[in-house]
PDB file of N, CA and C in Angstrom:
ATOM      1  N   UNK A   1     119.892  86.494  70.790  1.00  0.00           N
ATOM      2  CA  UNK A   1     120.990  86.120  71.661  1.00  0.00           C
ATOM      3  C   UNK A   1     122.023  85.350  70.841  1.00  0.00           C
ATOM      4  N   UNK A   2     123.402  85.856  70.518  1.00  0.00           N
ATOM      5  CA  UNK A   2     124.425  85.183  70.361  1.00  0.00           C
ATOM      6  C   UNK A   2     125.083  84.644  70.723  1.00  0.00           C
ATOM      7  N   UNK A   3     125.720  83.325  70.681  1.00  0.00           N
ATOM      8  CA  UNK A   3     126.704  82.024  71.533  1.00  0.00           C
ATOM      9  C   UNK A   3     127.909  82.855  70.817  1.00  0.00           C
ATOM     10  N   UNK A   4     128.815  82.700  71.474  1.00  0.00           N
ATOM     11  CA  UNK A   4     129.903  82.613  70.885  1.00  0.00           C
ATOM     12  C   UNK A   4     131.143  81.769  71.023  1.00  0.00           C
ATOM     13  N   UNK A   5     131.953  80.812  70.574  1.00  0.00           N
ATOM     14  CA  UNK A   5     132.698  79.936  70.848  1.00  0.00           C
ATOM     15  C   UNK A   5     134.215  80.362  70.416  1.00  0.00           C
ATOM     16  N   UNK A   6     134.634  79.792  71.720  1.00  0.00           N
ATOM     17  CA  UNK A   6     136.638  80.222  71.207  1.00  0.00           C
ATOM     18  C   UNK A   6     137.053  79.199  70.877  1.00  0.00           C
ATOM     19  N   UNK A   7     137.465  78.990  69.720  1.00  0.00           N
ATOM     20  CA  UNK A   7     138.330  78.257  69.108  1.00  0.00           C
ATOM     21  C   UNK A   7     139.498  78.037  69.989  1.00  0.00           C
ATOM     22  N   UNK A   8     139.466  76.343  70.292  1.00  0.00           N
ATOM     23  CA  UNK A   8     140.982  75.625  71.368  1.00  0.00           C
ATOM     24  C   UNK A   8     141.569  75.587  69.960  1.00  0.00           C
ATOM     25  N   UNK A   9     142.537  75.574  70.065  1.00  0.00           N
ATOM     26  CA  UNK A   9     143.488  75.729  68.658  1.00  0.00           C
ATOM     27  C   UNK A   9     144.298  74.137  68.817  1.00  0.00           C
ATOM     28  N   UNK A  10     144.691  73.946  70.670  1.00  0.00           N
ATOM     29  CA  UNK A  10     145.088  72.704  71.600  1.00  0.00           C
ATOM     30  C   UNK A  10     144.118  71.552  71.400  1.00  0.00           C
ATOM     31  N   UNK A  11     143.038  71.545  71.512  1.00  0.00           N
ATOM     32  CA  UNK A  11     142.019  70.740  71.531  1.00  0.00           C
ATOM     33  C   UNK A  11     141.855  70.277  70.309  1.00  0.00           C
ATOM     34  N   UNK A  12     141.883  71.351  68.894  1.00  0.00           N
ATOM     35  CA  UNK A  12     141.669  70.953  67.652  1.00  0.00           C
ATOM     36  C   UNK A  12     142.723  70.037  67.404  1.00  0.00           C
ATOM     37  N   UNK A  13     144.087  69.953  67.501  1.00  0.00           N
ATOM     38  CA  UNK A  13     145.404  69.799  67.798  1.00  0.00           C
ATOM     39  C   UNK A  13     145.024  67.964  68.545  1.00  0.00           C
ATOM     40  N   UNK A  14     145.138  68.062  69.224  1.00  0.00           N
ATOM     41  CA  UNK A  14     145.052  66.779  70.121  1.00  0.00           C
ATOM     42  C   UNK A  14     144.057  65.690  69.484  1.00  0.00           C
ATOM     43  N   UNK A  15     142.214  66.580  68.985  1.00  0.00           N
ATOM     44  CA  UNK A  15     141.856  65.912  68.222  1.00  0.00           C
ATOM     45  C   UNK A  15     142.214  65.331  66.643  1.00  0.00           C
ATOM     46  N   UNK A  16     143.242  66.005  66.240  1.00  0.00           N
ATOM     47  CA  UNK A  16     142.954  65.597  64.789  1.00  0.00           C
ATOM     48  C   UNK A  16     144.329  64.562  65.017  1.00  0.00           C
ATOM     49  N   UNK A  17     145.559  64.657  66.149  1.00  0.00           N
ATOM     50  CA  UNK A  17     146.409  63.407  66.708  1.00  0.00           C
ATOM     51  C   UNK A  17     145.360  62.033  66.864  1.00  0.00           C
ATOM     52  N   UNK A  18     144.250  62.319  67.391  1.00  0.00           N
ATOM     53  CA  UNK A  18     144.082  61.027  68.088  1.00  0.00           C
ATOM     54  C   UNK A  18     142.869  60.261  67.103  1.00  0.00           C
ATOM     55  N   UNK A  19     142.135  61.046  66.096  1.00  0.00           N
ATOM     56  CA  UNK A  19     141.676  60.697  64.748  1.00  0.00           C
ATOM     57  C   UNK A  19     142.486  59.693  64.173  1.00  0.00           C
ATOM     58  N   UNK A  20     143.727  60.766  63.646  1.00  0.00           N
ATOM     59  CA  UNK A  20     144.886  60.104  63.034  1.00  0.00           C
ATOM     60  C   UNK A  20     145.175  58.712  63.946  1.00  0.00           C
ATOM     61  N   UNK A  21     145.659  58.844  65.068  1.00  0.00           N
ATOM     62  CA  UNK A  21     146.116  57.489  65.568  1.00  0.00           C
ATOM     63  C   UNK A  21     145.348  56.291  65.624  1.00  0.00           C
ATOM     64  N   UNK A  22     144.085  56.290  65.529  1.00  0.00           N
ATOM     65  CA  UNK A  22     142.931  55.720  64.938  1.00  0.00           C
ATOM     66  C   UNK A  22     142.477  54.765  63.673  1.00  0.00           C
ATOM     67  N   UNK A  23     142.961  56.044  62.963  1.00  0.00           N
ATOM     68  CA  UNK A  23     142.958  55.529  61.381  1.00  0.00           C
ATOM     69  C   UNK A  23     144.082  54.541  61.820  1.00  0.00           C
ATOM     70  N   UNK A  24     145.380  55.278  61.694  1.00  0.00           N
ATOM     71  CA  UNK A  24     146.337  54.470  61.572  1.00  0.00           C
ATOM     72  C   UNK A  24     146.416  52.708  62.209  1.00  0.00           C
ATOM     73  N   UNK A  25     145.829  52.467  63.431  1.00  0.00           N
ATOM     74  CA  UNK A  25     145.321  51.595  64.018  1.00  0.00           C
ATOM     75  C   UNK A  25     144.438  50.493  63.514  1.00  0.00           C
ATOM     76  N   UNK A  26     143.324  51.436  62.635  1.00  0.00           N
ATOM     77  CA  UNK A  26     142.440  50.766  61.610  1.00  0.00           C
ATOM     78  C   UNK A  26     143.184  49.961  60.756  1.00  0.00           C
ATOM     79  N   UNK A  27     144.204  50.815  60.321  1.00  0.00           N
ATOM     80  CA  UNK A  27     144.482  50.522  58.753  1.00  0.00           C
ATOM     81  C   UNK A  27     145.494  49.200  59.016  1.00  0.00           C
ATOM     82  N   UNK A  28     146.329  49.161  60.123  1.00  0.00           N
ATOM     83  CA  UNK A  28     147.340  48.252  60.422  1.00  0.00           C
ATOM     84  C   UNK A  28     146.328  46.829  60.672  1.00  0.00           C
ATOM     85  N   UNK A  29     145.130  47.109  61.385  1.00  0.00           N
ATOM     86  CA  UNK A  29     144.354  45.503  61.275  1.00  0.00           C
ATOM     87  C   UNK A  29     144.031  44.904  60.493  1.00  0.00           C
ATOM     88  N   UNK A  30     143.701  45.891  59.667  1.00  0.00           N
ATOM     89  CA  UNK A  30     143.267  45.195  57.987  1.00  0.00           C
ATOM     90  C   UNK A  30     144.417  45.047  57.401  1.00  0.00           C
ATOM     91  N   UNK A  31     145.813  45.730  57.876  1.00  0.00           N
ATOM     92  CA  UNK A  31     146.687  44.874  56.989  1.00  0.00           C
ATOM     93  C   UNK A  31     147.047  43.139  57.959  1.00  0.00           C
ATOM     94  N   UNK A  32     146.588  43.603  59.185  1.00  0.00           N
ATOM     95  CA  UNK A  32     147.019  42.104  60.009  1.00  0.00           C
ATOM     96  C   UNK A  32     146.325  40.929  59.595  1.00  0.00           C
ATOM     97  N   UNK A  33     144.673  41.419  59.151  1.00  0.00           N
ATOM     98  CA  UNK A  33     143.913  40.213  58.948  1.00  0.00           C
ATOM     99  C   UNK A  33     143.853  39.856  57.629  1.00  0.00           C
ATOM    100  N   UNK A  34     144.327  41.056  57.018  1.00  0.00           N
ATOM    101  CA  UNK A  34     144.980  39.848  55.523  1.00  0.00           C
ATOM    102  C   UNK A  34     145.736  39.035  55.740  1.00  0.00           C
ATOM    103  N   UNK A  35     146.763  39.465  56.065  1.00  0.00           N
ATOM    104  CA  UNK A  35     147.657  38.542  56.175  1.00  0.00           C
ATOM    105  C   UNK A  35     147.241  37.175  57.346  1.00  0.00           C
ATOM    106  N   UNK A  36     146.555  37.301  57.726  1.00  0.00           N
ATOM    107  CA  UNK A  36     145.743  35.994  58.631  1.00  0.00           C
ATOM    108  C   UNK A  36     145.121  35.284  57.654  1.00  0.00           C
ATOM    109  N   UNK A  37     144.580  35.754  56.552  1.00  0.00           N
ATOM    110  CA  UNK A  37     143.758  35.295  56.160  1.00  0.00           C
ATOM    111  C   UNK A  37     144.775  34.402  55.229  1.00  0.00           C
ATOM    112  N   UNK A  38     145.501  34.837  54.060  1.00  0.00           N
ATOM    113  CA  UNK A  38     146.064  34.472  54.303  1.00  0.00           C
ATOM    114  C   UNK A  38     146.803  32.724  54.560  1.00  0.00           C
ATOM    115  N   UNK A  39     147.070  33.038  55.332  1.00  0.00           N
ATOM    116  CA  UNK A  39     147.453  32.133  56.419  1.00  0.00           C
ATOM    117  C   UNK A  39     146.037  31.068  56.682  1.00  0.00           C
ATOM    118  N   UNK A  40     145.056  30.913  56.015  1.00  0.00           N
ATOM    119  CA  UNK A  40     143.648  30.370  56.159  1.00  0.00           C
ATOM    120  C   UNK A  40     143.396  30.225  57.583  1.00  0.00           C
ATOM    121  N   UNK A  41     143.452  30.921  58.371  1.00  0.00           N
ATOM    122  CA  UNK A  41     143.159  31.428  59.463  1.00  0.00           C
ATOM    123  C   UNK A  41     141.345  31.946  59.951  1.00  0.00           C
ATOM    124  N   UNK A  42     140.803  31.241  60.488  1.00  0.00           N
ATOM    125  CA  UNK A  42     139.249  31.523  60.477  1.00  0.00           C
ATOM    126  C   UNK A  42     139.219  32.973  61.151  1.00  0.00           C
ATOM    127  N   UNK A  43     137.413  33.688  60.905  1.00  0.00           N
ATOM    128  CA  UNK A  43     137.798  35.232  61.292  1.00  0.00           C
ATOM    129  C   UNK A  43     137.694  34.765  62.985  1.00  0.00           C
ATOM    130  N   UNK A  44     136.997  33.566  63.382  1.00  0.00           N
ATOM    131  CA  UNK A  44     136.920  33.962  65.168  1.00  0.00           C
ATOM    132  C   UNK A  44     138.035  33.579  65.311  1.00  0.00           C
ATOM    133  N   UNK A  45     139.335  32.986  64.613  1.00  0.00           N
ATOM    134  CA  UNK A  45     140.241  32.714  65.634  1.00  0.00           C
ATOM    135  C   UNK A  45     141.014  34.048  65.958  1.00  0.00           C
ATOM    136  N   UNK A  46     141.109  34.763  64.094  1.00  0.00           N
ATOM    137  CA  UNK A  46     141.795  36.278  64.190  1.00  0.00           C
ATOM    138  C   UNK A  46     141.267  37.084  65.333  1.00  0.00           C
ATOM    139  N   UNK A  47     140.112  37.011  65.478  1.00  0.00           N
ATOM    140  CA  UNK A  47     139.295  37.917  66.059  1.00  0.00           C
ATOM    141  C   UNK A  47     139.882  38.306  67.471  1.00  0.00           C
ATOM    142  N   UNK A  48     139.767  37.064  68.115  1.00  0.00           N
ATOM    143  CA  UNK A  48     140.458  35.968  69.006  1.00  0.00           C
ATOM    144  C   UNK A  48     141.886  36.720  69.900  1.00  0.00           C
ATOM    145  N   UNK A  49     142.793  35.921  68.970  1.00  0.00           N
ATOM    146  CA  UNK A  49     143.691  36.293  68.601  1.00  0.00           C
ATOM    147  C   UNK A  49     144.557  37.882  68.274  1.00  0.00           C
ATOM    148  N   UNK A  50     143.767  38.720  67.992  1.00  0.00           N
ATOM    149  CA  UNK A  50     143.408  40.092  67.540  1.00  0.00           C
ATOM    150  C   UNK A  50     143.031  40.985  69.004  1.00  0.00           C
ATOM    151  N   UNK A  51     142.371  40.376  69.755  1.00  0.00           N
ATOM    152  CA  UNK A  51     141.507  41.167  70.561  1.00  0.00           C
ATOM    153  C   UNK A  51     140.358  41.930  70.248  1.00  0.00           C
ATOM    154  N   UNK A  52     140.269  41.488  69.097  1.00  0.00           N
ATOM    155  CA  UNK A  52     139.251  42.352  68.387  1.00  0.00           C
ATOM    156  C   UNK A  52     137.261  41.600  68.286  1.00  0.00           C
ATOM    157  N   UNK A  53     136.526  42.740  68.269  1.00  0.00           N
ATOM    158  CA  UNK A  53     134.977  42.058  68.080  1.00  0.00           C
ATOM    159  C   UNK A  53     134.850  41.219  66.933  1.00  0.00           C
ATOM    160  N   UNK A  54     134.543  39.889  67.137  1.00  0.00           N
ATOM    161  CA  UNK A  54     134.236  39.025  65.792  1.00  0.00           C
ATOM    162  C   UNK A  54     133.404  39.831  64.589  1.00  0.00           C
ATOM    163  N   UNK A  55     132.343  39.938  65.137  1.00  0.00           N
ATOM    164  CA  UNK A  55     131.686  40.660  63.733  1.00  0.00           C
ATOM    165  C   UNK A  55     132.362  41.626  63.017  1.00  0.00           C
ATOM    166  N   UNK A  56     133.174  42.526  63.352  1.00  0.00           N
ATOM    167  CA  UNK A  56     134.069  43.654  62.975  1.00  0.00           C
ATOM    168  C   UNK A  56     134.806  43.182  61.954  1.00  0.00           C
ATOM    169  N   UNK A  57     135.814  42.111  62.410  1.00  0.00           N
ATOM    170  CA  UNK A  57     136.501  41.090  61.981  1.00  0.00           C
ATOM    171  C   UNK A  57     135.958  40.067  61.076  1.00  0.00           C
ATOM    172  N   UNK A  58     134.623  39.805  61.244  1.00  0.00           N
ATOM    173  CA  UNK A  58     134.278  39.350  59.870  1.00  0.00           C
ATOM    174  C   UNK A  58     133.909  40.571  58.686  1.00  0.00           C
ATOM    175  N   UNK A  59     133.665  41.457  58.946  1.00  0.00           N
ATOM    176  CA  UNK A  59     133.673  42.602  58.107  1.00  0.00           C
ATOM    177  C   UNK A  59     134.374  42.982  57.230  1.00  0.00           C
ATOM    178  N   UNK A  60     135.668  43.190  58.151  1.00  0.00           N
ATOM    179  CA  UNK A  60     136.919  43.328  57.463  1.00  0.00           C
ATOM    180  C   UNK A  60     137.103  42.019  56.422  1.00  0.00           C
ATOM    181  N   UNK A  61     136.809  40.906  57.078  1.00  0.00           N
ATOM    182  CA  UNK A  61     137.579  39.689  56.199  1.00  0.00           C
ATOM    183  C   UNK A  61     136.669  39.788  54.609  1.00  0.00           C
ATOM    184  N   UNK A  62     135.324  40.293  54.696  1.00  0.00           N
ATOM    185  CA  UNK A  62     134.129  39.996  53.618  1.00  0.00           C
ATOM    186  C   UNK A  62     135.273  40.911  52.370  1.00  0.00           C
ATOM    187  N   UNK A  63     135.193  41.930  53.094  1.00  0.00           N
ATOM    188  CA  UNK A  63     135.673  43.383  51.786  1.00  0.00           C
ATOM    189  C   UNK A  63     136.822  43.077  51.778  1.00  0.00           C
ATOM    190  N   UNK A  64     137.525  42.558  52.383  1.00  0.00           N
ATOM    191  CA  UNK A  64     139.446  42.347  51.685  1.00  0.00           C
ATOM    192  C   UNK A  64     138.759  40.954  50.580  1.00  0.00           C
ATOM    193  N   UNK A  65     137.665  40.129  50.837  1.00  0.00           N
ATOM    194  CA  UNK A  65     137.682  38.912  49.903  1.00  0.00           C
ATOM    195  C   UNK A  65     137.156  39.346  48.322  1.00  0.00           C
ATOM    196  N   UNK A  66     136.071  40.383  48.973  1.00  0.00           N
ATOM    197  CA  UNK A  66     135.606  41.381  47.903  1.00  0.00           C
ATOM    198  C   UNK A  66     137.188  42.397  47.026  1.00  0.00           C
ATOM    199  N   UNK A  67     138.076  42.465  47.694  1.00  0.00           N
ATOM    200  CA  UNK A  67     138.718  43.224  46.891  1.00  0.00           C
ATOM    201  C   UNK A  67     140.157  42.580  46.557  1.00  0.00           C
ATOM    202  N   UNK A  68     140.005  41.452  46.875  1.00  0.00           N
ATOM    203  CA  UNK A  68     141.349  40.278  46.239  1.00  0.00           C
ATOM    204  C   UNK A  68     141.828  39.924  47.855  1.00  0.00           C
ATOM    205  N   UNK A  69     142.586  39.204  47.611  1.00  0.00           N
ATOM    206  CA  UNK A  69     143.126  38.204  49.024  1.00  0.00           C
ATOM    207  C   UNK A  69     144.223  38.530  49.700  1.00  0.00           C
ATOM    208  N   UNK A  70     144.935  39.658  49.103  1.00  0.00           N
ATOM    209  CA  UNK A  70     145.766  39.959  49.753  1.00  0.00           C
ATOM    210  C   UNK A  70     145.775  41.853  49.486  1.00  0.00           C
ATOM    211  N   UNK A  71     145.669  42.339  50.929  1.00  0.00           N
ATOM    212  CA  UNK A  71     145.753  43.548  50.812  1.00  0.00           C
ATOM    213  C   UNK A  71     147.151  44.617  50.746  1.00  0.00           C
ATOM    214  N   UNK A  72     147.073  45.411  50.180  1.00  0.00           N
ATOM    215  CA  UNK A  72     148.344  46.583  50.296  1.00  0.00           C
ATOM    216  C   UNK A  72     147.729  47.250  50.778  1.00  0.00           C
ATOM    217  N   UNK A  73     148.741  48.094  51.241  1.00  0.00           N
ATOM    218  CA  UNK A  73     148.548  49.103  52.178  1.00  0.00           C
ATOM    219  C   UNK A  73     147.428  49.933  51.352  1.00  0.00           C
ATOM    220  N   UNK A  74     147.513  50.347  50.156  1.00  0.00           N
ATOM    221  CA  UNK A  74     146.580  51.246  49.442  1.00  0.00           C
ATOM    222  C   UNK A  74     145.745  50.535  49.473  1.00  0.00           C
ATOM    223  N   UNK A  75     145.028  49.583  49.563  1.00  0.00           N
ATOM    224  CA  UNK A  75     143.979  49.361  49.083  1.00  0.00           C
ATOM    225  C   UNK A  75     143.514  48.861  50.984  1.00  0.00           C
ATOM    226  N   UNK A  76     144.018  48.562  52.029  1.00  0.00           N
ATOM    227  CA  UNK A  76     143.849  48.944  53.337  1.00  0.00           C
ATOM    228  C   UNK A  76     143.242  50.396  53.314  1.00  0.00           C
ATOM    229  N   UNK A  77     143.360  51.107  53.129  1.00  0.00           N
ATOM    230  CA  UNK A  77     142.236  52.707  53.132  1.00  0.00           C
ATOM    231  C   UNK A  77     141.231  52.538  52.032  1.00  0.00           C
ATOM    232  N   UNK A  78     140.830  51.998  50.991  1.00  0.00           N
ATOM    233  CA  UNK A  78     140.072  51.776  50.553  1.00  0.00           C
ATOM    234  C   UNK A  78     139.014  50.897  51.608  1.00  0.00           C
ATOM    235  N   UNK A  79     139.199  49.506  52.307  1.00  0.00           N
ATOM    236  CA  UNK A  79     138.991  49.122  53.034  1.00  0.00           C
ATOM    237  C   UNK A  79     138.430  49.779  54.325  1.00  0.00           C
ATOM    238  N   UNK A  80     139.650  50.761  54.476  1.00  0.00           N
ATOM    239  CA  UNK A  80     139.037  51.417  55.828  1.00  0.00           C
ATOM    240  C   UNK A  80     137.453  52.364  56.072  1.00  0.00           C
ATOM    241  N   UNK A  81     137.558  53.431  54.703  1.00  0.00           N
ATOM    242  CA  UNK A  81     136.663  54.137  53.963  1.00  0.00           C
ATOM    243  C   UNK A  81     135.500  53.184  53.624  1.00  0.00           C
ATOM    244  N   UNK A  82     135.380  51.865  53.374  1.00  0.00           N
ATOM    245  CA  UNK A  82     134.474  51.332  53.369  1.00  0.00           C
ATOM    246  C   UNK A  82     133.737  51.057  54.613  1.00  0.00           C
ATOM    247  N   UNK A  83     134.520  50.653  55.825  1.00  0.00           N
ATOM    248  CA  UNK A  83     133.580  50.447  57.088  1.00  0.00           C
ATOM    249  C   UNK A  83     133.401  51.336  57.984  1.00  0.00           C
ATOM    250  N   UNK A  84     133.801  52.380  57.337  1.00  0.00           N
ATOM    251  CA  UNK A  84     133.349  54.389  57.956  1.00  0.00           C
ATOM    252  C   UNK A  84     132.655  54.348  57.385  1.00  0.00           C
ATOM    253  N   UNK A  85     131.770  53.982  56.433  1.00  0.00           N
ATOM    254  CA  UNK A  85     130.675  54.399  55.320  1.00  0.00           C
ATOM    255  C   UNK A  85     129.532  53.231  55.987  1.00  0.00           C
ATOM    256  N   UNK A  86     130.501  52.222  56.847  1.00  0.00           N
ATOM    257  CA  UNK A  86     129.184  51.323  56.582  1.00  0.00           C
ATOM    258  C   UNK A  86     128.610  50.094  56.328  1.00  0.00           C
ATOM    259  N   UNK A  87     129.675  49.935  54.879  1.00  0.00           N
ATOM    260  CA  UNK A  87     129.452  49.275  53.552  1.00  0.00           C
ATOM    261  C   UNK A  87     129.222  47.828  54.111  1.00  0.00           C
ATOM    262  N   UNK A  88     128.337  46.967  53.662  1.00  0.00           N
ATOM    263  CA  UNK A  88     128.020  45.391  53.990  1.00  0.00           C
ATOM    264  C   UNK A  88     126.977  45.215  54.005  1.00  0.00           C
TER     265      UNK A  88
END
């Protein structure tokens, strides 16, 4: 017995928008909580402040300290790629 599936071409479409808007989302916090940091800003106040889950937010803060104190945008996807993987 064979399945066969139709390719949404719409659906693929919408998903790889809302991936993207995602990342992009990602990548703008880790540039926010550098710059909090920064600012010697503790991670629960960012967190806080952020709307964001503390632990997440301390995550982020460990690997931007791990990769110098102030992030660029390039090195924000390095960052990001690290807590898609996991890494901590």
């Amino acid at each position: 017995m064979s399945i066969l599936y139709e390719f949404d071409q719409e659906l693929h479409d919408r998903t790889l928008y809302q991936e993207g808007r995602e990342e992009g989302r990602e990548l703008y916090l880790i540039v926010l909580v550098s710059r909090m940091i920064q600012q010697k800003i503790p991670a629960e106040k960012i967190a806080a402040q952020l709307g964001e889950n503390v632990s997440k937010i301390k995550k982020i803060c460990s690997l931007i300290e791990e990769n110098g104190s102030m992030v660029k945008e390039c090195d924000a996807e390095i960052i990001y790629e690290k807590l898609q993987d996991g890494e901590m």
